[in-house]
C-alpha atoms as a PDB file:
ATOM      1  CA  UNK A   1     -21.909 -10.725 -15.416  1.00  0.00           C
ATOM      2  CA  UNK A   2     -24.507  -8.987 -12.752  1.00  0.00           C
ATOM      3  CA  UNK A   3     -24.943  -5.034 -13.312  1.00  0.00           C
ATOM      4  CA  UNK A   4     -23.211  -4.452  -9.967  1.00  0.00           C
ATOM      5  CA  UNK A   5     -19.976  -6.487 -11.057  1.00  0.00           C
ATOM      6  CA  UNK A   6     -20.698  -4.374 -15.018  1.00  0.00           C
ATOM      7  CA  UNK A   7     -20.593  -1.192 -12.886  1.00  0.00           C
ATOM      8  CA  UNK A   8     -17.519  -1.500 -10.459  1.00  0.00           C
ATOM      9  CA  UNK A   9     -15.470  -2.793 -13.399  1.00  0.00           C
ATOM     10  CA  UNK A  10     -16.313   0.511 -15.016  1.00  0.00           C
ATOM     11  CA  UNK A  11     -15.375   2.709 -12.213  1.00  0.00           C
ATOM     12  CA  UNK A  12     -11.933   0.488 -11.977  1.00  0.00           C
ATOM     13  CA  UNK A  13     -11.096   1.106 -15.582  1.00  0.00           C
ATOM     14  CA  UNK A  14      -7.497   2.208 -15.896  1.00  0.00           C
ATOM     15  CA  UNK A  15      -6.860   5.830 -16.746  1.00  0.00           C
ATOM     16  CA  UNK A  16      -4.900   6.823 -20.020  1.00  0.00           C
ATOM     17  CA  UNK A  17      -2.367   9.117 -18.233  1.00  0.00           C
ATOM     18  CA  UNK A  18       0.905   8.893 -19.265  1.00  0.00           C
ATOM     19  CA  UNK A  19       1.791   7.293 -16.005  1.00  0.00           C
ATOM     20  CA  UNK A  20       0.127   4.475 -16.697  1.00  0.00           C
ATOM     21  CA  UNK A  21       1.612   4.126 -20.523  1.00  0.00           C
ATOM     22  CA  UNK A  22       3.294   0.626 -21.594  1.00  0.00           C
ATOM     23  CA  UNK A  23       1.416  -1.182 -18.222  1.00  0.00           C
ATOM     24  CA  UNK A  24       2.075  -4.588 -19.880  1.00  0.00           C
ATOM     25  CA  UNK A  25       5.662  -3.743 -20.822  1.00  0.00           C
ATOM     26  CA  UNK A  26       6.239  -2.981 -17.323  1.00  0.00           C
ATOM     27  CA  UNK A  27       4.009  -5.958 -15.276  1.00  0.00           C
ATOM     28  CA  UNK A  28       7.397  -8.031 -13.987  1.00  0.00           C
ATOM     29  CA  UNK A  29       9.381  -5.134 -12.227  1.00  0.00           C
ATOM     30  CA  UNK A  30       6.114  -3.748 -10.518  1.00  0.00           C
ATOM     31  CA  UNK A  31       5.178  -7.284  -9.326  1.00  0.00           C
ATOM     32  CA  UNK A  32       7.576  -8.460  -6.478  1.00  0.00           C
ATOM     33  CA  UNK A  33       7.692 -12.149  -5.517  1.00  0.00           C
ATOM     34  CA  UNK A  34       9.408 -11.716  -1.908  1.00  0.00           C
ATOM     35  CA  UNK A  35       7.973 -13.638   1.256  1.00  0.00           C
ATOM     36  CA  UNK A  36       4.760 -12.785   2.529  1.00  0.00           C
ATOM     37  CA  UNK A  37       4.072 -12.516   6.351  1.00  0.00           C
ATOM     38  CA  UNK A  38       1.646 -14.953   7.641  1.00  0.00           C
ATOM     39  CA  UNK A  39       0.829 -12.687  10.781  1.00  0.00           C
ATOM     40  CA  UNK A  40      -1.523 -10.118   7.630  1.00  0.00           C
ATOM     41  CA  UNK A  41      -3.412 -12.620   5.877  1.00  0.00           C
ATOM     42  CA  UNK A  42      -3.591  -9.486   3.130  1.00  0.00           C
ATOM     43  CA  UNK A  43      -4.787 -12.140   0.129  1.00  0.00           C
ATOM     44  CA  UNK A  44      -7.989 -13.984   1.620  1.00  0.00           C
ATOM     45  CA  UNK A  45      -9.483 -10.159   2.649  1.00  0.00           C
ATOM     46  CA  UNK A  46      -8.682  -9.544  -0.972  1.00  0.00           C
ATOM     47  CA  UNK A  47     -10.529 -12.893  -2.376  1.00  0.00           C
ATOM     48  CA  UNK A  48     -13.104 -11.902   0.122  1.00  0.00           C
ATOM     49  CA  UNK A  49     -14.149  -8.665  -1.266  1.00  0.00           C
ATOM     50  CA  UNK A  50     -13.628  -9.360  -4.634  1.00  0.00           C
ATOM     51  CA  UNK A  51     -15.875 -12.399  -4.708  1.00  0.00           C
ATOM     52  CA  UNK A  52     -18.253 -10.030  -2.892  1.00  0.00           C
ATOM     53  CA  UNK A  53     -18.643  -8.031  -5.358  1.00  0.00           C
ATOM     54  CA  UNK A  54     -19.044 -10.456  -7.636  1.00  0.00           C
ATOM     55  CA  UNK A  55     -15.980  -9.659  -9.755  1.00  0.00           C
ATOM     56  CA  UNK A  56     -13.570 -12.418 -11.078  1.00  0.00           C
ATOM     57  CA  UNK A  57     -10.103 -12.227 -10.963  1.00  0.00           C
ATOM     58  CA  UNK A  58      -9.603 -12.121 -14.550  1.00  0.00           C
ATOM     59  CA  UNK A  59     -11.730  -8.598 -14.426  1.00  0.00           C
ATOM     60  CA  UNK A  60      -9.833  -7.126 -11.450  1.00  0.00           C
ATOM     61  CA  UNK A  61      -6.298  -8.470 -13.188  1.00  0.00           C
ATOM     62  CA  UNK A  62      -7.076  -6.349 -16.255  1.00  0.00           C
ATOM     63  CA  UNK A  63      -8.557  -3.070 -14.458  1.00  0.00           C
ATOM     64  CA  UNK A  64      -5.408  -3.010 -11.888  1.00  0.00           C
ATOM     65  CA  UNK A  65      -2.823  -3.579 -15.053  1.00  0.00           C
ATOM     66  CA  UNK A  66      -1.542  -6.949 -13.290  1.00  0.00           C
ATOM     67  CA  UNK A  67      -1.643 -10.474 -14.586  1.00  0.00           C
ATOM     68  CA  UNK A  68      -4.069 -12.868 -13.678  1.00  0.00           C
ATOM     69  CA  UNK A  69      -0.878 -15.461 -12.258  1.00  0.00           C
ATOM     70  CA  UNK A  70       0.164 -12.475  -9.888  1.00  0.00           C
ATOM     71  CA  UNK A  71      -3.285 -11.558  -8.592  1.00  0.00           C
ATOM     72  CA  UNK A  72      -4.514 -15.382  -8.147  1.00  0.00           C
ATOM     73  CA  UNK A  73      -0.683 -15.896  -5.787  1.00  0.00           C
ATOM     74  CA  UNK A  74      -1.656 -12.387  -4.428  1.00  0.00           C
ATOM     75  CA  UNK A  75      -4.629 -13.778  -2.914  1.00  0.00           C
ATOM     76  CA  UNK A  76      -3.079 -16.908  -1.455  1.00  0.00           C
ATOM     77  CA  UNK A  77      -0.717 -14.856   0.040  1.00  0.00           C
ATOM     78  CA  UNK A  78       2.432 -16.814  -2.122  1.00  0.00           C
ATOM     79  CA  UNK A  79       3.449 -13.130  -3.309  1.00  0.00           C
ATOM     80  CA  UNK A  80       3.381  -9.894  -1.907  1.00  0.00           C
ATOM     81  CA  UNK A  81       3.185  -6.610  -4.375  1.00  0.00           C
ATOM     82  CA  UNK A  82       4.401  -2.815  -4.283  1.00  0.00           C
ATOM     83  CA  UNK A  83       2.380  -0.286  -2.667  1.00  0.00           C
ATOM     84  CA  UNK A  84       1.619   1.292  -5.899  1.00  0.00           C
ATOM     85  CA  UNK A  85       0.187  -2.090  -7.472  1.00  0.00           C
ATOM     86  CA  UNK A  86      -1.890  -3.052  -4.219  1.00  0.00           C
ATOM     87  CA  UNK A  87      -3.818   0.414  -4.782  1.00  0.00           C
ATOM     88  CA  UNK A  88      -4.509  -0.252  -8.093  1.00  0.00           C
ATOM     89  CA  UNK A  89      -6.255  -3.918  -7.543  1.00  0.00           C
ATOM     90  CA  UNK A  90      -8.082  -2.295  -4.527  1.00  0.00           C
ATOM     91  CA  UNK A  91      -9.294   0.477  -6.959  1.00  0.00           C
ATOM     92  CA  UNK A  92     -10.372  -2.134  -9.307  1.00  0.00           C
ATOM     93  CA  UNK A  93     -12.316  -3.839  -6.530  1.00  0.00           C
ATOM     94  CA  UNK A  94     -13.868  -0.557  -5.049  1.00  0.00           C
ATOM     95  CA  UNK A  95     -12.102  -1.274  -1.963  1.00  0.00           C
ATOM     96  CA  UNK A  96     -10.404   1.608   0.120  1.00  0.00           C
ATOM     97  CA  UNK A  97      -7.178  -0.045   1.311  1.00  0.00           C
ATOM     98  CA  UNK A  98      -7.464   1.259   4.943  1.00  0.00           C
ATOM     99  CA  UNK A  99     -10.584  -0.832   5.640  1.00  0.00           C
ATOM    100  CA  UNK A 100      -8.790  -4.001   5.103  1.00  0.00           C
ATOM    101  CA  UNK A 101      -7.675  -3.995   8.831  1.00  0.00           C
ATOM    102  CA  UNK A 102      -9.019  -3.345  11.799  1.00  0.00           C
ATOM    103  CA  UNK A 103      -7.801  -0.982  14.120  1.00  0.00           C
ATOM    104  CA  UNK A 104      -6.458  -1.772  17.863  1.00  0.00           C
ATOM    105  CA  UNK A 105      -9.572  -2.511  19.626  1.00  0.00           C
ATOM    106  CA  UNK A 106      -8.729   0.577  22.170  1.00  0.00           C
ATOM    107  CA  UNK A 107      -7.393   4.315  22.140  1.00  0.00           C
ATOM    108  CA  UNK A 108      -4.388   3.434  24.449  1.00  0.00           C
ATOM    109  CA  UNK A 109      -2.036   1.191  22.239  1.00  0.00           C
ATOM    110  CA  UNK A 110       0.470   0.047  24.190  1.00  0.00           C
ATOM    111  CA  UNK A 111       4.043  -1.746  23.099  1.00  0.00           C
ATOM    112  CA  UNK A 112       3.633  -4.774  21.287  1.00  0.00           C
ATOM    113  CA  UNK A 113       0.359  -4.258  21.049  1.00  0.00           C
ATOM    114  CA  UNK A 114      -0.286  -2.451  17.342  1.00  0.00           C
ATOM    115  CA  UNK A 115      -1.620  -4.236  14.821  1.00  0.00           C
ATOM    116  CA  UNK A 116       0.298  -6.146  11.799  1.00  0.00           C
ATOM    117  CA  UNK A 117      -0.918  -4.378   8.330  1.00  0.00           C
ATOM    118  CA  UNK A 118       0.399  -4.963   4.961  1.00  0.00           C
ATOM    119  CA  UNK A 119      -0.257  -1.928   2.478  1.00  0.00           C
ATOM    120  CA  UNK A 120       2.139  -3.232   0.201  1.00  0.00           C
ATOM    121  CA  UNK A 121       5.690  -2.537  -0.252  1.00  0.00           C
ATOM    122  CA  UNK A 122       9.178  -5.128  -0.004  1.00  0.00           C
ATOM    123  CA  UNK A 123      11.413  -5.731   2.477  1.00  0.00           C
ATOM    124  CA  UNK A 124       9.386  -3.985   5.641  1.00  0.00           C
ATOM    125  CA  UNK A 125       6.753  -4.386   8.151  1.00  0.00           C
ATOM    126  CA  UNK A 126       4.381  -2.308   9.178  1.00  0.00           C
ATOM    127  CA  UNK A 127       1.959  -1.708  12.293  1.00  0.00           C
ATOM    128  CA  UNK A 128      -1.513  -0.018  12.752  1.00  0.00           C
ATOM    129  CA  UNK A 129      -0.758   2.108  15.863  1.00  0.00           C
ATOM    130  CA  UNK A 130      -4.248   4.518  15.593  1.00  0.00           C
ATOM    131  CA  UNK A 131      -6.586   3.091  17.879  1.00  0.00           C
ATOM    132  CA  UNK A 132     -10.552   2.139  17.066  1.00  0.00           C
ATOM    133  CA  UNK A 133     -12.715   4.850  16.709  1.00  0.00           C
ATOM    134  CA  UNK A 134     -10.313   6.954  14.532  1.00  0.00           C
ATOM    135  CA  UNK A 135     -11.889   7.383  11.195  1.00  0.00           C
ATOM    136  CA  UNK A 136     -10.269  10.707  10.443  1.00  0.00           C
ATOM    137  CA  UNK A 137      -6.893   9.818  10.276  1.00  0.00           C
ATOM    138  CA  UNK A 138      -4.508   6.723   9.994  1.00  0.00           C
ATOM    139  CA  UNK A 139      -1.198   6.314  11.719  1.00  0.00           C
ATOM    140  CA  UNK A 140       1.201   3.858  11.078  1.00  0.00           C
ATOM    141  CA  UNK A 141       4.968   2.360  12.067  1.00  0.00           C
ATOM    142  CA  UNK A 142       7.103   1.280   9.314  1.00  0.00           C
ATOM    143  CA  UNK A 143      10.009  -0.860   9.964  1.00  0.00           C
ATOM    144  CA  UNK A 144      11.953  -0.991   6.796  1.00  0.00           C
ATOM    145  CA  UNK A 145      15.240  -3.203   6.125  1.00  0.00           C
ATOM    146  CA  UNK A 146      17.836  -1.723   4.493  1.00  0.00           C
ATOM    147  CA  UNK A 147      16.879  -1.606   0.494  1.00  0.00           C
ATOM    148  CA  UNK A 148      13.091  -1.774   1.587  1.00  0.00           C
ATOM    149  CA  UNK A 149      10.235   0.567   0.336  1.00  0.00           C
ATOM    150  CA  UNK A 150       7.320   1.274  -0.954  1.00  0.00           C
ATOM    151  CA  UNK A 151       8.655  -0.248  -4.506  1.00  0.00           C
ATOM    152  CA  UNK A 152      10.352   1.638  -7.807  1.00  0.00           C
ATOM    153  CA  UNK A 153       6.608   3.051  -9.053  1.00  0.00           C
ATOM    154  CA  UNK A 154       5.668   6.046  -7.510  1.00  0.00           C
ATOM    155  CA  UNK A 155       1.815   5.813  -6.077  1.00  0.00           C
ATOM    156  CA  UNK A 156      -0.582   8.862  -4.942  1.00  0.00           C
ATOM    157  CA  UNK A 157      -3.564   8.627  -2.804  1.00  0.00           C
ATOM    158  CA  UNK A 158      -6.695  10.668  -2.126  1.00  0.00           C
ATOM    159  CA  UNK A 159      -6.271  11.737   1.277  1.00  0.00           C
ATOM    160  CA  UNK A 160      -5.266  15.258   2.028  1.00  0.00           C
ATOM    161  CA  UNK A 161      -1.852  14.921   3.916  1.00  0.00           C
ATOM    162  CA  UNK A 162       0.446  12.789   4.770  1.00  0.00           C
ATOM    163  CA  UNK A 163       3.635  13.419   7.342  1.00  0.00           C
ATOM    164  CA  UNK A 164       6.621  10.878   8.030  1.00  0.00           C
ATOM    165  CA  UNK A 165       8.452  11.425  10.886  1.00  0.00           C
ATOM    166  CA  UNK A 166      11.730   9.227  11.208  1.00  0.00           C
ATOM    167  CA  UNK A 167      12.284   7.984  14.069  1.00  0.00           C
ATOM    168  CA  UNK A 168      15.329   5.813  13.228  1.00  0.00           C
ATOM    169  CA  UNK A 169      17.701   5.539  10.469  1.00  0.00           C
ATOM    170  CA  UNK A 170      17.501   7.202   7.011  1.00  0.00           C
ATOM    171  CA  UNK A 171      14.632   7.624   4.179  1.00  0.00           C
ATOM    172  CA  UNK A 172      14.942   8.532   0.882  1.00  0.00           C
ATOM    173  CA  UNK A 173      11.026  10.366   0.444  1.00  0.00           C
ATOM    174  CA  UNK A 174      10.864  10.886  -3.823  1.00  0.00           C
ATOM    175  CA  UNK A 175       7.822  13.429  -4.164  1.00  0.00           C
ATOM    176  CA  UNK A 176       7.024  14.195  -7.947  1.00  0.00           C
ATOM    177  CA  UNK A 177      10.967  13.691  -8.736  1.00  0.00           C
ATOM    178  CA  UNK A 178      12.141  15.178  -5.755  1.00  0.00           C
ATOM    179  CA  UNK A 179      14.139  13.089  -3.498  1.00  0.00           C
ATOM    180  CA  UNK A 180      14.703  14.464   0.455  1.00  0.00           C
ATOM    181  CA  UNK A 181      17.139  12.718   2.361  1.00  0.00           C
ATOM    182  CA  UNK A 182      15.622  12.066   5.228  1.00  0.00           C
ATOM    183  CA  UNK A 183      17.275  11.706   8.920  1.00  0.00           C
ATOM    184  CA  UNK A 184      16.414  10.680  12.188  1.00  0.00           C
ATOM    185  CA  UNK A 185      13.975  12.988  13.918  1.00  0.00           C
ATOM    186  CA  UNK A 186      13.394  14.581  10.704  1.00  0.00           C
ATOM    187  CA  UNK A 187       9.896  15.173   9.842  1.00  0.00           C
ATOM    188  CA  UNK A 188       8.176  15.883   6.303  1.00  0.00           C
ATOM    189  CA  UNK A 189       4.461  16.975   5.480  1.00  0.00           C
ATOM    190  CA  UNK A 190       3.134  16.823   1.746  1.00  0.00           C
ATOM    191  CA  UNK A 191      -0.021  15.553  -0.537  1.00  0.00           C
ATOM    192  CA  UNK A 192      -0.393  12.252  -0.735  1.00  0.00           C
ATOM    193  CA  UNK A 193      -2.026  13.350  -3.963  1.00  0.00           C
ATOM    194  CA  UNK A 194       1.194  14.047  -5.292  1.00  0.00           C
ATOM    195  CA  UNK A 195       2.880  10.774  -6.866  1.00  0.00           C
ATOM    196  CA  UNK A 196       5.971   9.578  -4.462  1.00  0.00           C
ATOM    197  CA  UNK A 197       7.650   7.054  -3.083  1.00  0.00           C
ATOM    198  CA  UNK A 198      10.343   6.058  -0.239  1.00  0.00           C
ATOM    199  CA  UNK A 199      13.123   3.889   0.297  1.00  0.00           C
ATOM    200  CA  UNK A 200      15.539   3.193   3.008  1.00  0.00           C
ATOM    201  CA  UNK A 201      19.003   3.854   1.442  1.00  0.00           C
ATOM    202  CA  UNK A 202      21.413   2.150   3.907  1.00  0.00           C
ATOM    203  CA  UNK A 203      23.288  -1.131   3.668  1.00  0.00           C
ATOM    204  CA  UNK A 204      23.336  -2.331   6.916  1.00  0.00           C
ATOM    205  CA  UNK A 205      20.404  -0.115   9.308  1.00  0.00           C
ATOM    206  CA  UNK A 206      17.117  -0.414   9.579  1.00  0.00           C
ATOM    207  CA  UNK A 207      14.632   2.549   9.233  1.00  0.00           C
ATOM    208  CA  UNK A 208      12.047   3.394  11.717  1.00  0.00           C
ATOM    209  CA  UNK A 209       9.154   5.672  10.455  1.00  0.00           C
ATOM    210  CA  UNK A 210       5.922   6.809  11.433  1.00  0.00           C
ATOM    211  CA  UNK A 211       3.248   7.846   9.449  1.00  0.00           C
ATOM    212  CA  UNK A 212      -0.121   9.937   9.936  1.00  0.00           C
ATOM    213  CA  UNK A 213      -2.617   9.998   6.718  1.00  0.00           C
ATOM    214  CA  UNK A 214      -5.752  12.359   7.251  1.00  0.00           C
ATOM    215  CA  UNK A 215      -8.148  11.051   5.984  1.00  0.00           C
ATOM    216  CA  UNK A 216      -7.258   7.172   6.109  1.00  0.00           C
ATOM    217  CA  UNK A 217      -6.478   6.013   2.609  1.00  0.00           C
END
């Protein structure tokens, strides 16, 4: 193994927090094995930069808690995973999850015109709807089915805030424990630090949200 592939498996070395206690008990309900769009093409940028950095996917399988099956269908897009389990195999690669896509090529994004982004997550689609040049923040537009989320594991990120607004529907936003029924029109601001998840509770509607995350994850 090269020193560079030696190093950024060290840095993606899973923590001992209690979070992450029992990982391999746990591997089948974090992995989910639901259709994968073929508009995001999420798995060949993730071959791409792993082979990049030289890493195999044995290596990134271990340092993301995952198994080697899941990553390798990961990659040829035959599964799709939670949000919480695509950060973790980015953080094994070094990989900040908001450079896998590229923006809308202008500042004036018009209907129809946002770009298709997987971030992880089941039974939803989502949309880049910041235009290029917008490094500071990311904004996004979640359409979630009814039952659809982020997945059961909460997930934190490193950026400083985070604020939904819903624009259609219901969301049920968990933040450290905390659920907030969430309406349309409603808005919430927190720490993305802070470990959370969301789900759209209905039956039968779909959710509309829309997301801004300063700085981009």
């Amino acid at each position: 193994m090269s020193k560079q592939a030696k190093l950024a498996v060290r840095r993606a070395a899973p923590s001992k927090s209690p979070q992450q206690a029992g990982v391999r008990t746990s591997l089948i309900q974090r992995q989910i094995t639901r259709p994968v769009r073929a508009d995001v093409n999420l798995g060949p940028k993730l071959r791409s930069e792993r082979t990049a950095r030289g890493l195999s996917i044995q290596q990134v399988a271990d340092a993301a808690g995952v198994t080697k099956s899941f990553l390798s269908k990961l990659e040829t897009d035959q599964v799709s995973a939670s949000v919480a389990t695509l950060l973790r195999i980015c953080d094994a690669m070094g990989v900040r999850p908001g450079t896998l896509f590229d923006p809308p090529s202008t500042n004036l994004v018009r209907n129809g015109e946002a770009r298709p982004i997987s971030l992880g997550g089941e039974g939803m689609v989502e949309y880049l709807i910041s235009g290029d040049s917008n490094d500071h923040l990311m904004a996004l537009m979640s359409v979630i089915q009814p039952g659809g989320g982020s997945g059961k594991e909460p997930y934190a990120l490193t950026s400083a805030a985070d604020i939904v607004h819903i624009k259609q529907g219901r969301l049920d936003v968990t933040i450290e424990g905390e659920t907030f029924d969430m309406r349309a029109g409603d808005t919430r601001t927190f720490q993305p630090s802070k470990p959370h998840a969301w789900r759209n509770p209905s039956t039968s509607d779909v959710t509309v949200a829309l997301w801004v995350i300063v700085p981009p994850p």
